[in-house]
Protein backbone atom coordinates (compact mmCIF):
# COMPACT_ATOMS: atom_id res chain seq x y z
CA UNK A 1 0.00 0.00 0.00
CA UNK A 2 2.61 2.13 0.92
CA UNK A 3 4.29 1.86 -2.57
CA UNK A 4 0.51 3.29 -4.19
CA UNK A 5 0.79 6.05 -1.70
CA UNK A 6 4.45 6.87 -3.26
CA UNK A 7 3.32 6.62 -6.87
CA UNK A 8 0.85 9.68 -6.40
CA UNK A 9 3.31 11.99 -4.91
CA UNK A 10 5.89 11.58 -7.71
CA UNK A 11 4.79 14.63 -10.01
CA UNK A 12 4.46 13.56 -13.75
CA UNK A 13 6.93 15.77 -14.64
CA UNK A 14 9.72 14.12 -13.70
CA UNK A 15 8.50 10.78 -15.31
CA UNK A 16 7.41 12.58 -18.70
CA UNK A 17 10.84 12.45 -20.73
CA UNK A 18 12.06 8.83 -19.81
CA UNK A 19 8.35 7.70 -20.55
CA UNK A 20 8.73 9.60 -24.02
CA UNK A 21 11.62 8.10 -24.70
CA UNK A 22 10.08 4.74 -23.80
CA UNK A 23 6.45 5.09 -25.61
CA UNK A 24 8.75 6.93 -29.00
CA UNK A 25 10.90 3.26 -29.15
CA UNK A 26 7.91 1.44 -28.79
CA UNK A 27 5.62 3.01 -30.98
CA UNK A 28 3.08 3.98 -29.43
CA UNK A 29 3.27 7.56 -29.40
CA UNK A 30 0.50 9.43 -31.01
CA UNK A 31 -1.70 5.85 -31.10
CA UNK A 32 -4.78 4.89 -28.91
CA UNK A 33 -3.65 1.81 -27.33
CA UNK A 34 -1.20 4.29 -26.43
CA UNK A 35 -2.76 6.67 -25.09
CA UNK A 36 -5.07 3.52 -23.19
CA UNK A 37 -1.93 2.85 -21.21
CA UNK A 38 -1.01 5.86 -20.54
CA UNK A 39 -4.63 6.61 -19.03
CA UNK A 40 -4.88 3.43 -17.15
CA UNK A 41 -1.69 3.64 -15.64
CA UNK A 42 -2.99 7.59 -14.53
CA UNK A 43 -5.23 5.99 -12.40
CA UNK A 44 -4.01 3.13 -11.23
CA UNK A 45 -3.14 4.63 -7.82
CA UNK A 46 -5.97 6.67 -6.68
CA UNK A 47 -8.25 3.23 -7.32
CA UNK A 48 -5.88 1.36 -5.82
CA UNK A 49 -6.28 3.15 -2.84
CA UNK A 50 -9.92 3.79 -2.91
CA UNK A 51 -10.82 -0.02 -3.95
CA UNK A 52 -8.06 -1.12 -0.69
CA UNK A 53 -10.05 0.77 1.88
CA UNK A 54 -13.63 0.09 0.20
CA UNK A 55 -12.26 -3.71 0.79
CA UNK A 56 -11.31 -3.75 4.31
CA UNK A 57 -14.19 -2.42 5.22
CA UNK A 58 -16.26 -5.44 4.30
CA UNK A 59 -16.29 -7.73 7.19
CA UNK A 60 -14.94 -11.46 7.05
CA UNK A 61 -18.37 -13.03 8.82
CA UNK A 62 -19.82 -12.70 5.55
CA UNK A 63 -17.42 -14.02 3.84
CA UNK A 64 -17.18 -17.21 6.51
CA UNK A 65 -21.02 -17.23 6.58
CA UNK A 66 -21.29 -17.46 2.30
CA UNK A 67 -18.34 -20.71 3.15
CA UNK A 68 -20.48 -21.94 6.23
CA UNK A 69 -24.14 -22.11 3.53
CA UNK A 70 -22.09 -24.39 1.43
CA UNK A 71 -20.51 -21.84 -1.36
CA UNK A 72 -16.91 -21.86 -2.89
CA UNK A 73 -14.54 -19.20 -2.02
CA UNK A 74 -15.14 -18.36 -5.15
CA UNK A 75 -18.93 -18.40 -4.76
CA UNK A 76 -18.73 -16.25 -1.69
CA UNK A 77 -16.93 -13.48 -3.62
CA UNK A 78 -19.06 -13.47 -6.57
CA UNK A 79 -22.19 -13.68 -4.70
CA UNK A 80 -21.35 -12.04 -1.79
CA UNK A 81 -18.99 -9.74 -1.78
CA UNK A 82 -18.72 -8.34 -5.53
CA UNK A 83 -22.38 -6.66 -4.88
CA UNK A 84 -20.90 -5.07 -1.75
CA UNK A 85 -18.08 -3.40 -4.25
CA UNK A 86 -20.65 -2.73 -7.01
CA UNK A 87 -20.90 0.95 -5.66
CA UNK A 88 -17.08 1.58 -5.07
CA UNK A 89 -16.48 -0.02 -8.45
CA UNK A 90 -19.28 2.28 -10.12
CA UNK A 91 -17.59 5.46 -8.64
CA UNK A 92 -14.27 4.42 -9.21
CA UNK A 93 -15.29 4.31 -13.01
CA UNK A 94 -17.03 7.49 -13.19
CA UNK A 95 -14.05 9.51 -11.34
CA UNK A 96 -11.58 7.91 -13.34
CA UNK A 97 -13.71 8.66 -16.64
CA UNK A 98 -14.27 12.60 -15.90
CA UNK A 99 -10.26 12.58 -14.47
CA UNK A 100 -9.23 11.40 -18.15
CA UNK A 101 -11.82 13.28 -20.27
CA UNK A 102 -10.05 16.87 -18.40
CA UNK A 103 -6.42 15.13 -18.68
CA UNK A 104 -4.77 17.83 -21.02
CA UNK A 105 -1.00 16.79 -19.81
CA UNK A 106 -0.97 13.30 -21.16
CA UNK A 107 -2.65 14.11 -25.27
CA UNK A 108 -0.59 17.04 -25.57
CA UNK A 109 3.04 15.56 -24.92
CA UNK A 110 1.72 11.64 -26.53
CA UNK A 111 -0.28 13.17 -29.66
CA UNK A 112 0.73 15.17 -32.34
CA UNK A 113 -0.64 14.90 -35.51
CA UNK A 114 -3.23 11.82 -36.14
CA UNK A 115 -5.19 12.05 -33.08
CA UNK A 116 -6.60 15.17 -31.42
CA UNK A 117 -8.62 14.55 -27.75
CA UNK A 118 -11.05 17.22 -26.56
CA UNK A 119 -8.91 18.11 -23.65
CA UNK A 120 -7.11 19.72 -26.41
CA UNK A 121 -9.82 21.58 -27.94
CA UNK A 122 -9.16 25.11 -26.26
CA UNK A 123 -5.27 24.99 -27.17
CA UNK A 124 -5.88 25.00 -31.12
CA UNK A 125 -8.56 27.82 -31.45
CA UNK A 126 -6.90 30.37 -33.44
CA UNK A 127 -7.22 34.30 -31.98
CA UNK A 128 -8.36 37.04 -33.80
CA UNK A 129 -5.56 39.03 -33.18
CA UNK A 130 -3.18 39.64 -30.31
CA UNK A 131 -5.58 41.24 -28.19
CA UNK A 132 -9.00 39.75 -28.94
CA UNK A 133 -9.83 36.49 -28.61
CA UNK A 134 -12.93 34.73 -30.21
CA UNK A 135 -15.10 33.91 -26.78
CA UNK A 136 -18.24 32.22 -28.81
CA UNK A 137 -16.16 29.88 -30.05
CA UNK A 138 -14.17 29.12 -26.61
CA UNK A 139 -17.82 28.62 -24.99
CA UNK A 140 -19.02 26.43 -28.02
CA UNK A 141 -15.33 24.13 -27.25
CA UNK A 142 -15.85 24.54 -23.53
CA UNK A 143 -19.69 23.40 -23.74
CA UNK A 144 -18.45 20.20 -26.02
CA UNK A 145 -15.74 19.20 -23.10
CA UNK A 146 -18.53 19.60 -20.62
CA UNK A 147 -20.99 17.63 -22.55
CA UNK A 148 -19.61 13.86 -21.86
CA UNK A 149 -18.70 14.52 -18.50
CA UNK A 150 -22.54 16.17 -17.47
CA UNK A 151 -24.35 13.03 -19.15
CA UNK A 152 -22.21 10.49 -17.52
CA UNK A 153 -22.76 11.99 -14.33
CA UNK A 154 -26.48 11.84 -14.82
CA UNK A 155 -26.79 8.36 -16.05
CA UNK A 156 -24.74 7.45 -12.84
CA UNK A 157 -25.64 10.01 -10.14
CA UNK A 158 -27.01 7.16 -8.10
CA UNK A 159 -23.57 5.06 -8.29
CA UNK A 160 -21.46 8.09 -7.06
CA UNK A 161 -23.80 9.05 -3.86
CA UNK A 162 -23.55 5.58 -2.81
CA UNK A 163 -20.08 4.94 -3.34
CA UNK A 164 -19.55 8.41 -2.43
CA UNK A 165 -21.23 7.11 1.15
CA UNK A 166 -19.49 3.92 1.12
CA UNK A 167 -17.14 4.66 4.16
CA UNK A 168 -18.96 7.61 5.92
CA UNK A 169 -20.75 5.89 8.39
CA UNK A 170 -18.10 3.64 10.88
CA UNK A 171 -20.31 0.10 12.13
């Protein structure tokens, strides 16, 4: 656990050029599986984390009481203790989703010409001139990065307030 908690305090910046190096001699710079990894492995530790404690929280009786009614261990997790995650799980997907829709770090350094995220929408709207910038079409770009984020959250409000909740209240 303690090697999670270490991952999140190293800044990206001081990973970014070996990993350039790395993802330039592999080929997958400027590619989606790419970019896949490189989002994954963004949030790898926070859900780490957040999965851990959502985890220990569950008590072992239920567990032992599943094995007691005649289940598997395997039959204990899937039937009793994956439902207990389903919240956790459900908010762990929608932070993670809304953390790598607004990642602007990661498609700016990893893309360059074939693939263009939305993150990087507001960097390639040209200016009128040096003083004047074109503000309908910064809300029109600002309203489109908004747009997946707002629907996601309200297909899935539910799912966040209860895994929001998970670990508020001590038994």
């Amino acid at each position: 656990m303690k090697i999670h908690v270490f991952s999140t305090m190293v800044p990206a910046t001081v990973t970014i050029i070996p990993l350039m190096v790395m993802w330039r001699s592999l080929g997958l710079t400027d590619t989606f599986p790419g970019l896949t990894i490189l989002y994954v492995s963004m949030v790898i530790p926070f859900s780490t984390l957040m999965f851990t404690s959502a985890v220990k929280q569950i008590p072992n009786t239920l567990e032992e009481a599943a094995m007691i009614d005649g289940t598997t261990l395997a039959g204990a997790f899937f039937r009793v203790i994956m439902p207990l995650l389903r919240p956790i799980m459900a908010t762990l997907c929608i932070l993670n989703f809304i953390a790598s829709v607004n990642e602007f770090f990661i498609p700016l350094l990893f893309t360059t010409r074939n693939i263009r995220m939305m993150s990087q929408l507001m960097s390639v709207i040209p200016r009128v001139n040096e003083h004047q910038l074109p503000w309908d079409t910064i809300s029109a770009a600002g309203s489109l990065m908004l747009l997946p984020v707002v629907i996601f959250v309200l297909l899935f409000e539910k799912q966040i307030l209860e895994g929001l909740m998970l670990g508020s209240v001590k038994q």
